[in-house]
N, C-alpha and C. Protein backbone atom coordinates (compact mmCIF):
# COMPACT_ATOMS: atom_id res chain seq x y z
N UNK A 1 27.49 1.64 -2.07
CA UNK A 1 27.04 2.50 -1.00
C UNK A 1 25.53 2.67 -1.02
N UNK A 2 25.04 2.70 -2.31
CA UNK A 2 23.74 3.06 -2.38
C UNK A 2 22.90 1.36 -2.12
N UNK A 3 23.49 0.70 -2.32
CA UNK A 3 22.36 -0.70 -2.29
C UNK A 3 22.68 -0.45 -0.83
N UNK A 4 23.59 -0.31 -0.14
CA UNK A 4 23.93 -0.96 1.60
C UNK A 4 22.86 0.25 2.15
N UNK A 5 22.38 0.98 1.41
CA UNK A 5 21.25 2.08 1.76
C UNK A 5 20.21 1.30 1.64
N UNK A 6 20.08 1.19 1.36
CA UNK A 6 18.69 0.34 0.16
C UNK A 6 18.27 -0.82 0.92
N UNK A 7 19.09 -1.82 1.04
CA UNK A 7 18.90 -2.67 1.73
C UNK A 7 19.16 -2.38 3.41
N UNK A 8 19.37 -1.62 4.15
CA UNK A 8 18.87 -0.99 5.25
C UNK A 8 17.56 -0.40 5.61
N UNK A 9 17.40 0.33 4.84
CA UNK A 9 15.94 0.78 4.55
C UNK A 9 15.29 -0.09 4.40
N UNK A 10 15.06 -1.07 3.62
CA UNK A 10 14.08 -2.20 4.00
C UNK A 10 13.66 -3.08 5.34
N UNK A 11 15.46 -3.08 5.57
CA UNK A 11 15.74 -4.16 6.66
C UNK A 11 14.98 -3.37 8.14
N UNK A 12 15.14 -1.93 8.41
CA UNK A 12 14.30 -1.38 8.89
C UNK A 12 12.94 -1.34 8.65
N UNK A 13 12.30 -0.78 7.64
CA UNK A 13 11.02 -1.03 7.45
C UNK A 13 9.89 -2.32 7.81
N UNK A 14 11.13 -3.45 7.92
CA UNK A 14 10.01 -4.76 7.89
C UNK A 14 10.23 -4.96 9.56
N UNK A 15 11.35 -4.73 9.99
CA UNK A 15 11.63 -4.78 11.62
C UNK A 15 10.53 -3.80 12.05
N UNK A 16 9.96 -2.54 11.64
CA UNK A 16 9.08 -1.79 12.14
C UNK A 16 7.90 -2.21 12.14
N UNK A 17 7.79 -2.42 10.26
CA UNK A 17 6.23 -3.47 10.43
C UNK A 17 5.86 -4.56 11.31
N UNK A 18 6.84 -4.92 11.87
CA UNK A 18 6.76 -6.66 12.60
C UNK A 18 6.29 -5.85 14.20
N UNK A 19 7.41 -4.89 14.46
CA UNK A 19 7.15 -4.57 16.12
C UNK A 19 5.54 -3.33 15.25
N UNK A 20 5.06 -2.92 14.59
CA UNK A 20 3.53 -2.60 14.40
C UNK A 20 3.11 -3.83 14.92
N UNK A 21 2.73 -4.37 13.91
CA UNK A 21 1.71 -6.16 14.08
C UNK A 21 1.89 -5.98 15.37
N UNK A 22 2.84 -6.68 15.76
CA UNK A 22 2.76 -7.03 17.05
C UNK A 22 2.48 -5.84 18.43
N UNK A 23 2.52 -5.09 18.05
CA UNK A 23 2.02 -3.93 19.24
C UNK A 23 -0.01 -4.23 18.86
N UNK A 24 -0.06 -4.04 17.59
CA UNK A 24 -1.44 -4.13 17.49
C UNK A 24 -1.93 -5.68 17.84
N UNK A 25 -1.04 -6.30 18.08
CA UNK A 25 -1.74 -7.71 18.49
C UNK A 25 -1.90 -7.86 19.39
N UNK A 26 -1.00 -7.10 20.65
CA UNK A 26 -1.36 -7.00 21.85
C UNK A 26 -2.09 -5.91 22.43
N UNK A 27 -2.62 -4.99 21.37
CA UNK A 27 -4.06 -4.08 21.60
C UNK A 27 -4.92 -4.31 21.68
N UNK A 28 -5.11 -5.29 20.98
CA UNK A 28 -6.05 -6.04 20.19
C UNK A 28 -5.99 -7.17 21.12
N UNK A 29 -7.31 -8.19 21.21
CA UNK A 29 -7.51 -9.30 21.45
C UNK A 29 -6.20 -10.69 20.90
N UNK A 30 -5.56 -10.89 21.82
CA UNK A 30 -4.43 -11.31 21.07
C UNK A 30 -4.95 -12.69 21.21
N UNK A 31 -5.53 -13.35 22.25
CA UNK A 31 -6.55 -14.83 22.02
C UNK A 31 -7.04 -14.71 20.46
N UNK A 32 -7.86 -14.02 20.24
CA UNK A 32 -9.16 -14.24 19.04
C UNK A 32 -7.87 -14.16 17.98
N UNK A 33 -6.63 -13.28 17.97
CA UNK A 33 -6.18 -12.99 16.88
C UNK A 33 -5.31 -14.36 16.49
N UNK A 34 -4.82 -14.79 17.72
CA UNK A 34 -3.88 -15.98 17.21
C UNK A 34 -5.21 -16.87 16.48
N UNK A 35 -6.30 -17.10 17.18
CA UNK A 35 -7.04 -18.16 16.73
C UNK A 35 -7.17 -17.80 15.35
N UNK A 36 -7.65 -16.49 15.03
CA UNK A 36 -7.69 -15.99 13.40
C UNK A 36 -6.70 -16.63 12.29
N UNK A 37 -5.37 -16.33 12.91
CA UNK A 37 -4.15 -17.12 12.36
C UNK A 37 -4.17 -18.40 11.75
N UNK A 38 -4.84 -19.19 13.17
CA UNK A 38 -4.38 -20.75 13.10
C UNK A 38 -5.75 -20.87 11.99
N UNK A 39 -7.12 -20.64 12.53
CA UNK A 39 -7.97 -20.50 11.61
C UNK A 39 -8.11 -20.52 9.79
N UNK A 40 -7.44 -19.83 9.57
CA UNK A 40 -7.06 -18.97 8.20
C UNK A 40 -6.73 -19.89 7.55
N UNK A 41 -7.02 -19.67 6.42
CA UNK A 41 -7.07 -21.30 5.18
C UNK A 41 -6.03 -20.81 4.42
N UNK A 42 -4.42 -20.84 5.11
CA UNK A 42 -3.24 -20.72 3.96
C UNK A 42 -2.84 -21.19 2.82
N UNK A 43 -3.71 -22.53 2.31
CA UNK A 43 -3.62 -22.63 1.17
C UNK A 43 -3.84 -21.69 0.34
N UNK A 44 -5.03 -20.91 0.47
CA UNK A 44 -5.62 -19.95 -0.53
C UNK A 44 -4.46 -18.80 -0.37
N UNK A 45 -3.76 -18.37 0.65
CA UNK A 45 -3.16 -17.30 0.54
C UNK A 45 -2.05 -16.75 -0.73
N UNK A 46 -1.29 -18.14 -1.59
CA UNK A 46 -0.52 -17.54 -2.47
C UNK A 46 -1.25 -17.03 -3.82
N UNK A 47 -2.39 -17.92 -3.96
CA UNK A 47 -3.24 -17.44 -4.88
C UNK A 47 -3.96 -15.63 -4.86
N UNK A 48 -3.90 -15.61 -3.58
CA UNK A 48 -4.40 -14.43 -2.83
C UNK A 48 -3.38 -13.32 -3.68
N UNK A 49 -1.78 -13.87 -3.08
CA UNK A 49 -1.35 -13.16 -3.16
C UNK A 49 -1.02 -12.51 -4.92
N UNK A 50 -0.89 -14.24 -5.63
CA UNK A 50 -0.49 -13.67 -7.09
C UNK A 50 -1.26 -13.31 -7.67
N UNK A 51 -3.14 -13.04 -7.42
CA UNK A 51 -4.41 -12.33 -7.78
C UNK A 51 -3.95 -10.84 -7.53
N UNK A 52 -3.34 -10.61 -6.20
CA UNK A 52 -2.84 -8.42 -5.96
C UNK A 52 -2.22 -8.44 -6.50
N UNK A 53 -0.71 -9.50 -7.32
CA UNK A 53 0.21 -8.66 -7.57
C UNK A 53 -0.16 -8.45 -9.15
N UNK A 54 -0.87 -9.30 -9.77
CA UNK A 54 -1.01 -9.39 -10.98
C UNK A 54 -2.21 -7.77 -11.34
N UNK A 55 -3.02 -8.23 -10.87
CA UNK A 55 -3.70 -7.00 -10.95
C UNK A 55 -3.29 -5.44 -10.50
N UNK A 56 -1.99 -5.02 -9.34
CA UNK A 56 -1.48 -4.12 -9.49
C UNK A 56 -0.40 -3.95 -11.39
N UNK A 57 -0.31 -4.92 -11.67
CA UNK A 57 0.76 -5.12 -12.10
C UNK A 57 -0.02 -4.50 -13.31
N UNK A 58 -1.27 -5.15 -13.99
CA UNK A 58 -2.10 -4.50 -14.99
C UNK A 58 -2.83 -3.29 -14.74
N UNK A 59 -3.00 -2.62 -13.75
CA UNK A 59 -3.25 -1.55 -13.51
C UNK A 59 -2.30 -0.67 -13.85
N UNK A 60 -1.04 -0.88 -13.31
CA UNK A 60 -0.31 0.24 -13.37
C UNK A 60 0.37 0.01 -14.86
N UNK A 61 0.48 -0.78 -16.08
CA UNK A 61 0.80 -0.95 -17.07
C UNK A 61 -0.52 0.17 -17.98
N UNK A 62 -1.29 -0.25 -17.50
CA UNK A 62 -3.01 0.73 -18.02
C UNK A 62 -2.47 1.96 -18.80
N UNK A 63 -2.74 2.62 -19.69
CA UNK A 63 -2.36 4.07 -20.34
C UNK A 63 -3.64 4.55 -19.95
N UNK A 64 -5.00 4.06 -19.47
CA UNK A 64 -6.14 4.92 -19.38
C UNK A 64 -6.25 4.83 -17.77
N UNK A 65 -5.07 4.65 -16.98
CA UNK A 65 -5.03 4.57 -15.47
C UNK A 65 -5.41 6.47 -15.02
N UNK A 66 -6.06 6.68 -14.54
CA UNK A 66 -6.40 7.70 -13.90
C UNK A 66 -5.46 8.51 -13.06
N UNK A 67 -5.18 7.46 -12.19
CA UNK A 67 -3.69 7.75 -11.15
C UNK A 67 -2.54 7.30 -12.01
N UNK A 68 -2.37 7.67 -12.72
CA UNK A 68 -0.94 7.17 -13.51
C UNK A 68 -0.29 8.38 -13.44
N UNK A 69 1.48 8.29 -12.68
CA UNK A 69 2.28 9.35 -12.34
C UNK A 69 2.49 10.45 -13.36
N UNK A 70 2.01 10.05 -14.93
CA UNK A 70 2.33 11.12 -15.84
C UNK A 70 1.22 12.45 -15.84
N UNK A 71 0.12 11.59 -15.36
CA UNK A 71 -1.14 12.88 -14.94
C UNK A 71 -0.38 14.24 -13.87
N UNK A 72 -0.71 15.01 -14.96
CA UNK A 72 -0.37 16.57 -13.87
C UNK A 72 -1.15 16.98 -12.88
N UNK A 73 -2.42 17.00 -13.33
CA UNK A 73 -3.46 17.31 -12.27
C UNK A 73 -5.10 16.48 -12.54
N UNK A 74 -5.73 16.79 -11.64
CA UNK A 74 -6.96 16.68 -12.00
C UNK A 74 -7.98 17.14 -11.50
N UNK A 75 -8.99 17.16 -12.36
CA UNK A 75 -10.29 18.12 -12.44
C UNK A 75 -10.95 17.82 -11.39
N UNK A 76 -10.75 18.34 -9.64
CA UNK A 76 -12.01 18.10 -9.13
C UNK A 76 -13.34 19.22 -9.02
N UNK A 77 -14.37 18.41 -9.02
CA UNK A 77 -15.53 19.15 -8.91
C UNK A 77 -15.80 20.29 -8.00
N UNK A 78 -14.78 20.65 -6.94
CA UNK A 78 -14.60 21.40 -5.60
C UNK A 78 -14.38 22.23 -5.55
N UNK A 79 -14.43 23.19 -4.69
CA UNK A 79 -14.05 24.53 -4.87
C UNK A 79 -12.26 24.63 -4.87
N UNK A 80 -11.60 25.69 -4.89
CA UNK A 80 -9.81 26.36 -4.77
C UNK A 80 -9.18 24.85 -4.02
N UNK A 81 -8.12 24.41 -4.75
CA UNK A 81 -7.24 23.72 -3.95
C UNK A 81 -5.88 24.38 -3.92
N UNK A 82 -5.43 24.46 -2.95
CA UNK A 82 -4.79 25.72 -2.08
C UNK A 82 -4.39 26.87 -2.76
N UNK A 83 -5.27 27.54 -3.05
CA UNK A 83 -5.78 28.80 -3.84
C UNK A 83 -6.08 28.63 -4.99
N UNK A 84 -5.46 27.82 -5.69
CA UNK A 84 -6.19 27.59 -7.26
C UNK A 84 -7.12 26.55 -7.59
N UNK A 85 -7.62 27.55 -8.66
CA UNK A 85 -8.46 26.48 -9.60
C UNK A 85 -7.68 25.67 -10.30
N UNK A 86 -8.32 24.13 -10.55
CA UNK A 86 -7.85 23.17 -11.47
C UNK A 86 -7.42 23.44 -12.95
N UNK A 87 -7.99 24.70 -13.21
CA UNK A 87 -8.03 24.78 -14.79
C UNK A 87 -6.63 25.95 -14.55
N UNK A 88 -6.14 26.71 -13.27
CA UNK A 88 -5.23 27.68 -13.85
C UNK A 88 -4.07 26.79 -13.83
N UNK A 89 -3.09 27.63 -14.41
CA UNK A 89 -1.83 27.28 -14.11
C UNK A 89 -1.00 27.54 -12.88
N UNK A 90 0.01 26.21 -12.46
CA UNK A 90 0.50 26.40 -11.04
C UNK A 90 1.50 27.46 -11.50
């Protein structure tokens, strides 16, 4: 039950992303954009791609990651964030 969730939710998500693109392609200069397309040197793209995934991949492995989900809060320099200070307790 839960994967036939799961895999809906995706199957939606990428049907949405596709009708995005494509609404923005026809906002957009859709001449210049196809040419961009055909243009575009796809060889380089898987390299492209396994350069983001690798480097998300060592980022988020990082123990000195900044944004790492185990951080509770953090110290900004700013005044009250929504009424408190950084240093009290929520």
């Amino acid at each position: 039950m839960l994967t036939r969730k799961i895999k809906t939710g995706i199957v939606f998500s990428l049907a949405l992303a596709f009708i995005v693109i494509v609404a923005i392609a026809f906002y957009a200069d859709f001449p210049h954009m196809v040419t961009a397309l055909v243009d575009f040197r796809w060889e380089f793209f898987p390299l492209q791609l396994l350069l983001a995934l690798s480097q998300m991949a060592i980022l988020s492995q990082s123990s000195r990651n900044p944004y790492s989900p185990d951080k509770k809060s953090i110290d900004l320099p700013i005044g009250p964030f929504y009424g408190h200070y950084s240093w009290q307790s929520w």
